[in-house]
C-alpha atoms as a PDB file:
ATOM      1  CA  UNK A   1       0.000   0.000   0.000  1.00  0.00           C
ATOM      2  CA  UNK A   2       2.667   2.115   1.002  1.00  0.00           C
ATOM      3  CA  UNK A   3       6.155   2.509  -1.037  1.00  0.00           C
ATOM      4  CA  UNK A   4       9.136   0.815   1.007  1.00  0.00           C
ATOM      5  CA  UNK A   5      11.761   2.876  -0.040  1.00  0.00           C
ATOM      6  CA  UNK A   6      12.223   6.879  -0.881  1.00  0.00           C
ATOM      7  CA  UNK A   7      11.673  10.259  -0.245  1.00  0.00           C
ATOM      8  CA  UNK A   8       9.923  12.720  -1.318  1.00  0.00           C
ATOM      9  CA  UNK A   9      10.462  16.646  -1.192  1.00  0.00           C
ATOM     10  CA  UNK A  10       7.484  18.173   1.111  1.00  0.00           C
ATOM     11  CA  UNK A  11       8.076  21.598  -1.061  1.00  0.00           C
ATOM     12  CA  UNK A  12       7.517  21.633  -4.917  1.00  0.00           C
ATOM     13  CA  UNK A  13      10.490  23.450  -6.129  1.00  0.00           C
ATOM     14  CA  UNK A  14      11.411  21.109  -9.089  1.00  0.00           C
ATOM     15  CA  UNK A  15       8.453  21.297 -11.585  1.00  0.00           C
ATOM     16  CA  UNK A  16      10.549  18.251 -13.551  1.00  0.00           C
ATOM     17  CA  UNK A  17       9.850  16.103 -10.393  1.00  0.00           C
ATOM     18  CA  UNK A  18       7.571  13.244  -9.981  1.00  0.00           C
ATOM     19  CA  UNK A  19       7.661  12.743  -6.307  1.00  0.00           C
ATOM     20  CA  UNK A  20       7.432  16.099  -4.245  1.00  0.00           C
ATOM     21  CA  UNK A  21       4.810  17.735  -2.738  1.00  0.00           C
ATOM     22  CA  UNK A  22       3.082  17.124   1.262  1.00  0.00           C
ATOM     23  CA  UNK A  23       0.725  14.667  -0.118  1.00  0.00           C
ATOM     24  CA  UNK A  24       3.491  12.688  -1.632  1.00  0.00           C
ATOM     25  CA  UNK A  25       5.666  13.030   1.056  1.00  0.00           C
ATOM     26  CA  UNK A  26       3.555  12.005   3.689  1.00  0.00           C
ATOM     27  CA  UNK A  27       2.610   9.176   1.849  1.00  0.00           C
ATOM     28  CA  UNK A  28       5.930   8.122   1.274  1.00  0.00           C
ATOM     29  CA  UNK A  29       7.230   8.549   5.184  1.00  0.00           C
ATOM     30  CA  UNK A  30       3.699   6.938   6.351  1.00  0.00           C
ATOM     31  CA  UNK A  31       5.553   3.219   6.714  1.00  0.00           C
ATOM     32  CA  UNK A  32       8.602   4.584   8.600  1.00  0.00           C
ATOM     33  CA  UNK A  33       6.293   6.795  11.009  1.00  0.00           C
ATOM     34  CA  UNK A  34       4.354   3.474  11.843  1.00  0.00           C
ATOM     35  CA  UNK A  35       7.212   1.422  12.474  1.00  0.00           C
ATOM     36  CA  UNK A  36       8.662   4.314  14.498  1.00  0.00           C
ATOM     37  CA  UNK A  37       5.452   4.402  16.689  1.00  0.00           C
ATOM     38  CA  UNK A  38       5.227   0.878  17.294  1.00  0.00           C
ATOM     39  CA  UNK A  39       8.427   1.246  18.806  1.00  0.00           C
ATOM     40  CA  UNK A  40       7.324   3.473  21.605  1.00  0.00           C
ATOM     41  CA  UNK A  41       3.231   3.717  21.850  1.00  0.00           C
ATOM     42  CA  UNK A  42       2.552   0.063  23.651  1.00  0.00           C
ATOM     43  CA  UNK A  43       5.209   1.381  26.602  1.00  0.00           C
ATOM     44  CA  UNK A  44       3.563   4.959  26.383  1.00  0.00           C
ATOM     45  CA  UNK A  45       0.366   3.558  26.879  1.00  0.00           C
ATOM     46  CA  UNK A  46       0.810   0.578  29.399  1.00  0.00           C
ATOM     47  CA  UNK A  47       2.569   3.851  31.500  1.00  0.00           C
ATOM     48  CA  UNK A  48      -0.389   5.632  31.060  1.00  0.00           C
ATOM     49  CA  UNK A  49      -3.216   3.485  31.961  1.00  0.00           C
ATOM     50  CA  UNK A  50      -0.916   2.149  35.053  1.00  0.00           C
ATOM     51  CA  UNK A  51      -0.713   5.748  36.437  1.00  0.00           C
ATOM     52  CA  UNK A  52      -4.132   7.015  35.700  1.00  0.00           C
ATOM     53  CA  UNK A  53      -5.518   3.731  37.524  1.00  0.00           C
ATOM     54  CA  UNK A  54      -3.096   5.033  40.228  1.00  0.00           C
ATOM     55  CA  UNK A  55      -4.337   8.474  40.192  1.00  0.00           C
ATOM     56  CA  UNK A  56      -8.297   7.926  40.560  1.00  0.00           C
ATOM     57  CA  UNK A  57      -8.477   6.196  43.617  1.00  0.00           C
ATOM     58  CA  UNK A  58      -6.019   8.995  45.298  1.00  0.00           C
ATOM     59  CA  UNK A  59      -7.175  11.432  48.398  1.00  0.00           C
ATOM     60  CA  UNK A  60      -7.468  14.727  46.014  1.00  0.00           C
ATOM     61  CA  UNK A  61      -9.487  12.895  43.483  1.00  0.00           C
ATOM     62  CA  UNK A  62     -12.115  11.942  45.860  1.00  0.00           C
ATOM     63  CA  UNK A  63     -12.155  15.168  47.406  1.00  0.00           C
ATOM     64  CA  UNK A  64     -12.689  17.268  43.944  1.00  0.00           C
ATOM     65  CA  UNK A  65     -15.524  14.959  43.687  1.00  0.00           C
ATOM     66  CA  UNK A  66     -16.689  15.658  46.723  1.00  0.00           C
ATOM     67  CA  UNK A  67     -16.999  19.008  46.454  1.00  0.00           C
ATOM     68  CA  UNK A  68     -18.513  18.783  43.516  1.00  0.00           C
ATOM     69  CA  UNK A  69     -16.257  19.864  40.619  1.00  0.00           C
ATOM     70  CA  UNK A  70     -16.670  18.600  37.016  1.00  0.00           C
ATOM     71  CA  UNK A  71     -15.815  15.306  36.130  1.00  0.00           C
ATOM     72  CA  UNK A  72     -13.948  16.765  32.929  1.00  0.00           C
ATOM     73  CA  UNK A  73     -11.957  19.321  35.244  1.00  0.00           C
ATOM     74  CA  UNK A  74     -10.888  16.052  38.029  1.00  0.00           C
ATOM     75  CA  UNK A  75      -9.876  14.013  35.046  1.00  0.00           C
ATOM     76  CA  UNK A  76      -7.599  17.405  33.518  1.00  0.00           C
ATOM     77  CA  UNK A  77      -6.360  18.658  36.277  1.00  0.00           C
ATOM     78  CA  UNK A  78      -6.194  16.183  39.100  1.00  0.00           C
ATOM     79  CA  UNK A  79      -5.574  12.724  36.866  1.00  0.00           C
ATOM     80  CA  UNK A  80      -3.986  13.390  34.063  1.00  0.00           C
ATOM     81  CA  UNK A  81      -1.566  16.138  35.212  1.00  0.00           C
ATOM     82  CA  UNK A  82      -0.529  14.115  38.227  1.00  0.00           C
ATOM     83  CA  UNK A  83      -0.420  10.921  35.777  1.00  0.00           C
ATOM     84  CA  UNK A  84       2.105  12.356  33.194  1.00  0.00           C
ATOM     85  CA  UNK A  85       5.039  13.218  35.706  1.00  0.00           C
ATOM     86  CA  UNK A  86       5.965   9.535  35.091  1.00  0.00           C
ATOM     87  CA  UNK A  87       5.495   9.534  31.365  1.00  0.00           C
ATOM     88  CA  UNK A  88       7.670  12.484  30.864  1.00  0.00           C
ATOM     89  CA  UNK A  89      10.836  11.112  32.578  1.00  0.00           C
ATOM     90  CA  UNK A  90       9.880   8.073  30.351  1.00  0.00           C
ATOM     91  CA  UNK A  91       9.958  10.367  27.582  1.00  0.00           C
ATOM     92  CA  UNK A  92      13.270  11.628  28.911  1.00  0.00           C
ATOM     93  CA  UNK A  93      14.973   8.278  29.726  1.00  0.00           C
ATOM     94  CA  UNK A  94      14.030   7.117  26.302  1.00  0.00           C
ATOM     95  CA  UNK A  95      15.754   9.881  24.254  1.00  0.00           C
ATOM     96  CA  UNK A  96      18.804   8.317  23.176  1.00  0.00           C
ATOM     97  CA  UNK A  97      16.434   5.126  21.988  1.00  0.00           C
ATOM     98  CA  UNK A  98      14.218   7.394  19.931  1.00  0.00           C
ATOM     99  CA  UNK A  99      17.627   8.388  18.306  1.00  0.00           C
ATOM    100  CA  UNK A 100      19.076   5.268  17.723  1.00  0.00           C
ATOM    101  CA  UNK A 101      15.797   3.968  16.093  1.00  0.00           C
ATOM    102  CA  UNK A 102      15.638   7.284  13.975  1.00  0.00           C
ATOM    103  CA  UNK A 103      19.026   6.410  12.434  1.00  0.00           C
ATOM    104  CA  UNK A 104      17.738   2.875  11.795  1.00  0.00           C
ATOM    105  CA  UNK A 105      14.781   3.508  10.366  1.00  0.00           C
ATOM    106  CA  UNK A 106      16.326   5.770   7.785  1.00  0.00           C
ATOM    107  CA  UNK A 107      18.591   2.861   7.121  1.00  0.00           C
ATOM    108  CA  UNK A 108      15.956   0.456   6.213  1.00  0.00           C
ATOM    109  CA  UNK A 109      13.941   2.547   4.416  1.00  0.00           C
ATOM    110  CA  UNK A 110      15.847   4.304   2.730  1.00  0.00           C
ATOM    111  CA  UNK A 111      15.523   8.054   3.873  1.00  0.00           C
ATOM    112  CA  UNK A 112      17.862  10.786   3.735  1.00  0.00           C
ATOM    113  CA  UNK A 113      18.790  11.983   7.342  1.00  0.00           C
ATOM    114  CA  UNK A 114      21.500  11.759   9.890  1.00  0.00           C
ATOM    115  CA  UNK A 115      21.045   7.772  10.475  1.00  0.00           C
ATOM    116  CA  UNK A 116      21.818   6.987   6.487  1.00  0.00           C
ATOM    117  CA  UNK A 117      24.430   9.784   7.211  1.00  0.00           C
ATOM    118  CA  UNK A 118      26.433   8.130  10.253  1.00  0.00           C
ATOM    119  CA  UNK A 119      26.005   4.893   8.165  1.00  0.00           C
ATOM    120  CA  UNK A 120      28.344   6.067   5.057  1.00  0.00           C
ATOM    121  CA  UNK A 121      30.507   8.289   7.490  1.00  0.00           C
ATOM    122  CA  UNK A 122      31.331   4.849   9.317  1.00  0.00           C
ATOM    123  CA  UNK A 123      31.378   2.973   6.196  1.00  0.00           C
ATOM    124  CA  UNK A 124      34.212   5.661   4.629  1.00  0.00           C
ATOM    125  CA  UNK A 125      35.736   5.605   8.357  1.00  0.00           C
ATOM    126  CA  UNK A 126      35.165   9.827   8.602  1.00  0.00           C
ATOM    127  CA  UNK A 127      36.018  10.553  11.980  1.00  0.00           C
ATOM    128  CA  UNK A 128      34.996  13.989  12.250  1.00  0.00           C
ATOM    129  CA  UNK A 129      31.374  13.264  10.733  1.00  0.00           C
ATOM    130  CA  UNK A 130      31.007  10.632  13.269  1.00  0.00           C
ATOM    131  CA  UNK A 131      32.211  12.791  16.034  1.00  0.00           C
ATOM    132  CA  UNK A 132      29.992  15.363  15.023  1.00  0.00           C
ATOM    133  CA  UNK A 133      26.514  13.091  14.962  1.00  0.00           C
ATOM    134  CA  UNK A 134      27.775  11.806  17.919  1.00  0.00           C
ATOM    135  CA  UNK A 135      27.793  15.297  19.495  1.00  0.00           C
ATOM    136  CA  UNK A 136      24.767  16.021  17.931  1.00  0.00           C
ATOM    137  CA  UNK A 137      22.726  13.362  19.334  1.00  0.00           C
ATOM    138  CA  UNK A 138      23.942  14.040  22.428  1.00  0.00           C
ATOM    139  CA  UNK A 139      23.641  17.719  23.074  1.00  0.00           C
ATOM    140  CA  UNK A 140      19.856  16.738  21.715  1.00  0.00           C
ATOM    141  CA  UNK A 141      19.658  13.816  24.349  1.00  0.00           C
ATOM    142  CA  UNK A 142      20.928  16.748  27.255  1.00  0.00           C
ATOM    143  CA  UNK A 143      18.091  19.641  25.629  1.00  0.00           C
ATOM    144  CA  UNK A 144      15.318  17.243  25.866  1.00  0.00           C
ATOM    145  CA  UNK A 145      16.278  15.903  29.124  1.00  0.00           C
ATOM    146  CA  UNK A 146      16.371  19.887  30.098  1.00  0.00           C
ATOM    147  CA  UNK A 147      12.679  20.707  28.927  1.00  0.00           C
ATOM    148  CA  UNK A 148      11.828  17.092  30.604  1.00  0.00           C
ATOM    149  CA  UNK A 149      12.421  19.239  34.132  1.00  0.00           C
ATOM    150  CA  UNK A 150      11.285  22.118  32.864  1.00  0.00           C
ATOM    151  CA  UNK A 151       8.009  20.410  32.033  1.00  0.00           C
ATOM    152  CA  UNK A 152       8.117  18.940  35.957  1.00  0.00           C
ATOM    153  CA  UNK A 153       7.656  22.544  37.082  1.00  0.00           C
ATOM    154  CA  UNK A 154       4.476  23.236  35.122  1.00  0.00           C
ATOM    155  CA  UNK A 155       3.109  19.729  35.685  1.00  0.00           C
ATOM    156  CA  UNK A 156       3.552  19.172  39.148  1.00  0.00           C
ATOM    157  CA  UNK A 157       2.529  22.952  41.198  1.00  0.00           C
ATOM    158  CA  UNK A 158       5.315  20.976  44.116  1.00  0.00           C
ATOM    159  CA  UNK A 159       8.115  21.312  41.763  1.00  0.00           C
ATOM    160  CA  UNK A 160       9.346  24.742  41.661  1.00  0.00           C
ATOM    161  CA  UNK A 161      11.678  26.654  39.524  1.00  0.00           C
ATOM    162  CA  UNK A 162      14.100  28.855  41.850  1.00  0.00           C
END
């Protein structure tokens, strides 16, 4: 249904091209996307069902019943922003998988990017394009894992920015 293998350019700037275009592209990355989600959505959602399930039958849940607020404002503010503290460290923790999976997806597939890039640096032994993706992927492992606390502060009113 899908292609296997390709890219496509999500602008139109070559009017000689078959492939380019967002409908074209996103039809063309829709295989890798899936294989990329399966990767990650069964832990995502295991977390998040185990922590909701947690989160209804605590003290401050029954209470904002009790007093009467709306059901949709217990489940937003009490459950679900108490139940995603432990899905963003997951998030967090899993950074440098998300990565590594990234670089071989491209592989498989096919796609230009910084995984088929590392692959023919390493191939052609070029040290200082490895050392740079290397870098790369780790600076973005140390950003991410810096909005991961800064997203603590606004999700949990105990955790405080000073």
């Amino acid at each position: 249904l899908t292609p296997i293998e390709g890219y496509c350019d999500f602008l139109t700037g070559n009017p000689a091209a078959t492939c380019d275009g967002p409908i074209q592209w996103g039809y063309h990355l829709l295989l890798p996307w899936i294989t990329f989600m399966f990767l990650f959505a069964a832990m995502y959602l295991r977390m998040v069902r185990v922590t909701v399930l947690d989160a209804v039958s605590e003290e401050y849940v029954r209470t904002a019943r009790a007093k009467g607020a709306p059901e949709r404002r217990v489940v937003v503010n009490h459950i679900l922003r108490n139940s995603l503290t432990p899905v963003v460290t997951m998030i967090g923790l899993d950074a440098s998988t998300a990565i590594f999976a990234a670089t071989i997806t491209e592989a498989v597939f096919g796609l230009p990017g910084l995984g088929l890039q590392a692959i023919r640096a390493y191939q052609s032994n070029d040290d200082p394009m490895i050392i740079g993706l290397v870098m790369l992927c780790v600076v973005s492992v140390v950003v991410l894992n810096l909005l991961v606390d800064l997203a603590y502060a606004f999700l949990d009113p105990r955790v405080r920015l000073a």
